[in-house]
C-alpha atoms as a PDB file:
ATOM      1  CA  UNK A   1      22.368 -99.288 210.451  1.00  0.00           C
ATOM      2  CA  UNK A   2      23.303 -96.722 207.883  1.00  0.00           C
ATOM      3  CA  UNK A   3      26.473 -96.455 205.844  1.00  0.00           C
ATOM      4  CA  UNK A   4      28.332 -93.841 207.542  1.00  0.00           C
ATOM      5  CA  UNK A   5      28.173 -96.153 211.193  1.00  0.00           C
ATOM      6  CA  UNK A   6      29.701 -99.098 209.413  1.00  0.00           C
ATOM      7  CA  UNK A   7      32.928 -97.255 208.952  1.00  0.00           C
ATOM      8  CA  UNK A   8      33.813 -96.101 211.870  1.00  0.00           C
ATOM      9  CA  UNK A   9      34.583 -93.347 213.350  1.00  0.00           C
ATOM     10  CA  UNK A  10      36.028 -90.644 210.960  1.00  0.00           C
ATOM     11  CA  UNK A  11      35.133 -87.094 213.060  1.00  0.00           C
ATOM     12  CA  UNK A  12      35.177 -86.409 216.623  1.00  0.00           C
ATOM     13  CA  UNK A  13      31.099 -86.070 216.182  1.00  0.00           C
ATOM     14  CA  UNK A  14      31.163 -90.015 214.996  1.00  0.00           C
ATOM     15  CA  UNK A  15      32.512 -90.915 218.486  1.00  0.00           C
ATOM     16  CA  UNK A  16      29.960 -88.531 220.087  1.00  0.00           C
ATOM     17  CA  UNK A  17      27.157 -90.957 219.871  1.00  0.00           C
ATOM     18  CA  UNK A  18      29.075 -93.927 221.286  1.00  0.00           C
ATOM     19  CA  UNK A  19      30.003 -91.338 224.152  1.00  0.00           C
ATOM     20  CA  UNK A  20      26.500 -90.652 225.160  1.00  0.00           C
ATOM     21  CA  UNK A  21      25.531 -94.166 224.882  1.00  0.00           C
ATOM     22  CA  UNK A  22      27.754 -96.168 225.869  1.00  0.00           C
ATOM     23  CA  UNK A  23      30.723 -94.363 228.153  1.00  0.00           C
ATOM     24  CA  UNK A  24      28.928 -92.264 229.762  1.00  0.00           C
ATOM     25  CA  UNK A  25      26.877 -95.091 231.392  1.00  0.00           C
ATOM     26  CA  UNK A  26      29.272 -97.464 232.015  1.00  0.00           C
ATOM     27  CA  UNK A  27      31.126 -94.836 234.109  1.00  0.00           C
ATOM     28  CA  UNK A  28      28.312 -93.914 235.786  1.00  0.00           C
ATOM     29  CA  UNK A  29      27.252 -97.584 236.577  1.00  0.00           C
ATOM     30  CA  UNK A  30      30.699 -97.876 237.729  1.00  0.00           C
ATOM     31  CA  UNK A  31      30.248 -95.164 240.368  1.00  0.00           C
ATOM     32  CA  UNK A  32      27.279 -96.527 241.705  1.00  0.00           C
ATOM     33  CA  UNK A  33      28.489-100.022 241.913  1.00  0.00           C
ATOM     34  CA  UNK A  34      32.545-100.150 242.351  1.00  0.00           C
ATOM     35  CA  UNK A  35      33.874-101.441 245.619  1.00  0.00           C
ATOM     36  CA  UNK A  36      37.220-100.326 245.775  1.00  0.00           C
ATOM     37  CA  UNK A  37      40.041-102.431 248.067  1.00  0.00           C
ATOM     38  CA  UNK A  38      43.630-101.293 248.935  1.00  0.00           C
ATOM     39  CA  UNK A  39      45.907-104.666 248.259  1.00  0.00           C
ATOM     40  CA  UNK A  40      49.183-106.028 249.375  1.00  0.00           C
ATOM     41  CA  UNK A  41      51.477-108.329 248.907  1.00  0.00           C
ATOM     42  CA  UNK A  42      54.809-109.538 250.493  1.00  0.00           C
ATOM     43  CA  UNK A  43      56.760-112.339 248.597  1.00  0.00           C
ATOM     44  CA  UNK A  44      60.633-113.578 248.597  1.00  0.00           C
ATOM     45  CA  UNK A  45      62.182-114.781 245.475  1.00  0.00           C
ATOM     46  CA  UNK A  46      61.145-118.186 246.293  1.00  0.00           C
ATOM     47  CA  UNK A  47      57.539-117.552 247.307  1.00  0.00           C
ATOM     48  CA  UNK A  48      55.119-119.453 244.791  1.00  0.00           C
ATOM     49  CA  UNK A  49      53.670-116.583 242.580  1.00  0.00           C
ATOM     50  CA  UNK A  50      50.444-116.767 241.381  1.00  0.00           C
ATOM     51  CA  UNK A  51      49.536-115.182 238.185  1.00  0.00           C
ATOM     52  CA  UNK A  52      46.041-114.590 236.481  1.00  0.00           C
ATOM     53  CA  UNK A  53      45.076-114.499 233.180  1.00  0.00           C
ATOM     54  CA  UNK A  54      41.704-112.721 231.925  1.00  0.00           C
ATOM     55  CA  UNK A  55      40.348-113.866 228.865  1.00  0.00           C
ATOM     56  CA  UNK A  56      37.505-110.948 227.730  1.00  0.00           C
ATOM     57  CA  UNK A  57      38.241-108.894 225.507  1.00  0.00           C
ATOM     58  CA  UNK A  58      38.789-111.600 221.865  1.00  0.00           C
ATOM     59  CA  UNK A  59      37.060-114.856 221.274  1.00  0.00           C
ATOM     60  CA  UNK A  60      39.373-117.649 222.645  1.00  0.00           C
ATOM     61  CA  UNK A  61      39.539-119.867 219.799  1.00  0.00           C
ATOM     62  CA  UNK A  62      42.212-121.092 217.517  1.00  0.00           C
ATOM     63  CA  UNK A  63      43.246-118.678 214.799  1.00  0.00           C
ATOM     64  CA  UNK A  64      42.422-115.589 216.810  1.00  0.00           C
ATOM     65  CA  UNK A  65      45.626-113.781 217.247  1.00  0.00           C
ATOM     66  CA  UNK A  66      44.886-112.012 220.058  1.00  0.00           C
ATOM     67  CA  UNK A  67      43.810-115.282 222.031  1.00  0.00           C
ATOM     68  CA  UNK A  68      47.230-117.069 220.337  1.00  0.00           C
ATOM     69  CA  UNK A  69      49.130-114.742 222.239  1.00  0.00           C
ATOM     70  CA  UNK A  70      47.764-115.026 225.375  1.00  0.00           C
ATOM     71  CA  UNK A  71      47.847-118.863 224.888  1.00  0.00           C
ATOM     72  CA  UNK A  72      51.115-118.961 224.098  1.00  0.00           C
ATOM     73  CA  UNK A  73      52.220-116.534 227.273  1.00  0.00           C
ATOM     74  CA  UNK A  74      49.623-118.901 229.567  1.00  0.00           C
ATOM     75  CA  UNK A  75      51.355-121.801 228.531  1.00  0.00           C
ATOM     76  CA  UNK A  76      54.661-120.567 228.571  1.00  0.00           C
ATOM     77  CA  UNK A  77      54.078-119.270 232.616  1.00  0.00           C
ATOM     78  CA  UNK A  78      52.905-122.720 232.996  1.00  0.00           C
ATOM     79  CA  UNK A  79      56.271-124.027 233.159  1.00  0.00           C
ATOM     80  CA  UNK A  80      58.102-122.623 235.833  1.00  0.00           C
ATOM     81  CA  UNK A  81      57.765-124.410 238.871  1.00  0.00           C
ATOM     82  CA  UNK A  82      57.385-122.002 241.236  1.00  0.00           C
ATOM     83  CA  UNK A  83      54.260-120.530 239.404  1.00  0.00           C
ATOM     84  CA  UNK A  84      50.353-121.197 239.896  1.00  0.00           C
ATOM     85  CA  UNK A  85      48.369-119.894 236.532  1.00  0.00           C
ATOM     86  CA  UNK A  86      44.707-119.375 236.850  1.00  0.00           C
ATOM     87  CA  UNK A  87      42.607-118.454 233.431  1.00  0.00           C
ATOM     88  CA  UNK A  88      39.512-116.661 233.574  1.00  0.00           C
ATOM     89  CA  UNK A  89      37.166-116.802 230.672  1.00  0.00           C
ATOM     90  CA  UNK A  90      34.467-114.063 230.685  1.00  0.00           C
ATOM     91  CA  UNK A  91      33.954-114.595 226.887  1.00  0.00           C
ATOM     92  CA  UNK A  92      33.607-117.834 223.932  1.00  0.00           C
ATOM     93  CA  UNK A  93      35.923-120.122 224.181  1.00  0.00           C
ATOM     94  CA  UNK A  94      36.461-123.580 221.844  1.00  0.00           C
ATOM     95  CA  UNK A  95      36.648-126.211 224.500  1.00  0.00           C
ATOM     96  CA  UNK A  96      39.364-127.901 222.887  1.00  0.00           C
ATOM     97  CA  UNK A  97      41.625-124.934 222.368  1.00  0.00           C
ATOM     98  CA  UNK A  98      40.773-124.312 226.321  1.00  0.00           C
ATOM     99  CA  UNK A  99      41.712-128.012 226.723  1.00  0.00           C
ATOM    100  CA  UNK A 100      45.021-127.609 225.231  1.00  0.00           C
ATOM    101  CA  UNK A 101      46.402-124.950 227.899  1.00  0.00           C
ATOM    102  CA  UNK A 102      48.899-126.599 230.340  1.00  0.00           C
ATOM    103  CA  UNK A 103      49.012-126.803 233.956  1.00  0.00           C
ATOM    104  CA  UNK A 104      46.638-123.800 234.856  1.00  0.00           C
ATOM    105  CA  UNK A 105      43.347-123.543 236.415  1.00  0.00           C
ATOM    106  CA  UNK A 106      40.547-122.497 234.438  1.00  0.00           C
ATOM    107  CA  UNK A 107      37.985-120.603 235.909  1.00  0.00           C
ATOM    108  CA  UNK A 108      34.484-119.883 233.563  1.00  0.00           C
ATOM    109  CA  UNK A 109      33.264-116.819 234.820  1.00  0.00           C
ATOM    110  CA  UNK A 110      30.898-115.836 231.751  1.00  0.00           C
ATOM    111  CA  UNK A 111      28.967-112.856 231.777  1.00  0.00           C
ATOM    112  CA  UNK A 112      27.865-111.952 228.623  1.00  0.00           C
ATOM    113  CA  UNK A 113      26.875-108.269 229.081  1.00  0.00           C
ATOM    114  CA  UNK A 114      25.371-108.554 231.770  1.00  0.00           C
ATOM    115  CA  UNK A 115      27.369-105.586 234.037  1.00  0.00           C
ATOM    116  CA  UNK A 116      25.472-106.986 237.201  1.00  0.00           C
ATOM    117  CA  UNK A 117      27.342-110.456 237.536  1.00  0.00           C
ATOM    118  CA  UNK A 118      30.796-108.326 237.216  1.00  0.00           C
ATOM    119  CA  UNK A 119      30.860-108.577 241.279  1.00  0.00           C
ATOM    120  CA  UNK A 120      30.610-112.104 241.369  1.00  0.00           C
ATOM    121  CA  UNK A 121      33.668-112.779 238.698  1.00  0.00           C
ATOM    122  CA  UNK A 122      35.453-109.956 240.753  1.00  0.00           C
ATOM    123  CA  UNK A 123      34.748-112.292 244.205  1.00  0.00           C
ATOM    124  CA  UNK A 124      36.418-115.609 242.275  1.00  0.00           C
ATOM    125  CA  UNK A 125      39.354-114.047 241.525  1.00  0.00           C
ATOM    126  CA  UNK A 126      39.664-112.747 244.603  1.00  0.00           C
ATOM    127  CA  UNK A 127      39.027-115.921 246.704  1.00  0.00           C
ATOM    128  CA  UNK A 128      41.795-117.251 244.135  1.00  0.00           C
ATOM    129  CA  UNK A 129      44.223-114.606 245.815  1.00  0.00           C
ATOM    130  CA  UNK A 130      46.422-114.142 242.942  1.00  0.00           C
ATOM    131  CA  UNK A 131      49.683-111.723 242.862  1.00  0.00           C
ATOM    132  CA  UNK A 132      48.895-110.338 239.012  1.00  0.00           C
ATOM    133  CA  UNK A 133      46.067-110.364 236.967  1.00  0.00           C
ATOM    134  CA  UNK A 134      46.868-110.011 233.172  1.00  0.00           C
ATOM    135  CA  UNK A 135      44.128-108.985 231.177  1.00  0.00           C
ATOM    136  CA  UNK A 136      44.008-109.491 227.352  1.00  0.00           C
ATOM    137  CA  UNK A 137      43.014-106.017 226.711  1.00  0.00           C
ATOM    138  CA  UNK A 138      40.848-103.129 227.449  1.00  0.00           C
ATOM    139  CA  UNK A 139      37.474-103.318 228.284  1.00  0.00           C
ATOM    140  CA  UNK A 140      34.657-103.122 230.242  1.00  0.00           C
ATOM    141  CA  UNK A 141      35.043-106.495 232.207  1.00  0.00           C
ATOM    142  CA  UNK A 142      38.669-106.021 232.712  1.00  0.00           C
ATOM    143  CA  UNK A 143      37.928-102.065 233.949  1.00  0.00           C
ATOM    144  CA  UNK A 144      35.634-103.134 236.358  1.00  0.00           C
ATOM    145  CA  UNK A 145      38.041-105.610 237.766  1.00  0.00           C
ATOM    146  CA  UNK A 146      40.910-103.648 238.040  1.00  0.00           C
ATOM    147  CA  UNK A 147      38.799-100.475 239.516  1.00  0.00           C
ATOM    148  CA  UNK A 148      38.111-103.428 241.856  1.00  0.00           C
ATOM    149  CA  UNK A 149      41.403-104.189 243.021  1.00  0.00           C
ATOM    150  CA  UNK A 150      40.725-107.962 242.557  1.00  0.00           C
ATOM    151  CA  UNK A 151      44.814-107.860 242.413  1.00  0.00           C
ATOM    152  CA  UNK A 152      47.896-106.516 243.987  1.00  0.00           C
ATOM    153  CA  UNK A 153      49.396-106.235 240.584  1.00  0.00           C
ATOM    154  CA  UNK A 154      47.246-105.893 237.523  1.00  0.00           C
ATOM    155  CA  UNK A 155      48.491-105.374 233.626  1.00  0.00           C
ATOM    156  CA  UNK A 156      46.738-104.520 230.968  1.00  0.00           C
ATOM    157  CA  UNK A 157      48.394-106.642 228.292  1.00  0.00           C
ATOM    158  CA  UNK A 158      49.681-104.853 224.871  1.00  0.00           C
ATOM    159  CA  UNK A 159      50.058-106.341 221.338  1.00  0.00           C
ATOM    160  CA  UNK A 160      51.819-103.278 220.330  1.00  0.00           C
END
């Protein structure tokens, strides 16, 4: 790896090269192997609503901010009664930091990078028939999904 790579991207021409390899053929994987599927939903105010979290896109461990916040927002959904909260972890997670989430479902759906098995995490949350899906960021796993339609509602969450 020479110097230059380790800093990032500085020109246009830096990004160039992560373009060609790695863009490029994710979007054209994701032609070949999307299965697109129109979704609705009717609730009342007093329907049960069940919300999704995906964990992919930052190690879900203790002292990881990004994974802090989406703790905090699992938890926090956790404690309305007329919510069910599934999480979905696709990456790492410390056991006991997954342990200490309350009242929600946790799903393992690991796939390492592996785009293949990205059908079969899209089929368990689907056959969990949730109303949103919250990822915790951008990224392959999470485009895949939500190119998918695995849910009527799906947010991309943002830090910013």
């Amino acid at each position: 790896c020479s110097s230059d790579l380790r800093l990032g991207a500085q020109r246009d021409s830096d990004v160039k090269r992560f373009d060609l390899n790695a863009v490029i053929p994710f979007a054209q994987w994701l032609q070949n192997h999307i299965e697109y599927r129109e979704l609705t939903t009717t609730k009342t105010i007093h329907d049960r609503l069940k919300i999704g979290y995906l964990c992919s896109w930052a190690m879900f461990t203790d002292g990881n901010p990004v994974a802090e916040i989406v703790h905090e927002a699992i938890n926090c959904h956790a404690t309305y009664a007329n919510r069910e909260i599934y999480t979905y972890l696709t990456i790492a997670g410390a056991e006991d930091y997954v342990r200490s989430l309350n009242n929600t479902i946790i799903r393992d759906i690991r796939q390492g990078y592996d785009f293949g098995t990205l059908a079969a995490a899209a089929e368990v949350i689907r056959n969990d028939n949730l109303d949103i899906l919250i990822a915790d960021g951008v990224g392959a796993t999470a485009t895949y999904l939500f190119m998918s339609r695995v849910a009527p509602i799906q947010i991309y969450y943002d830090y910013g």
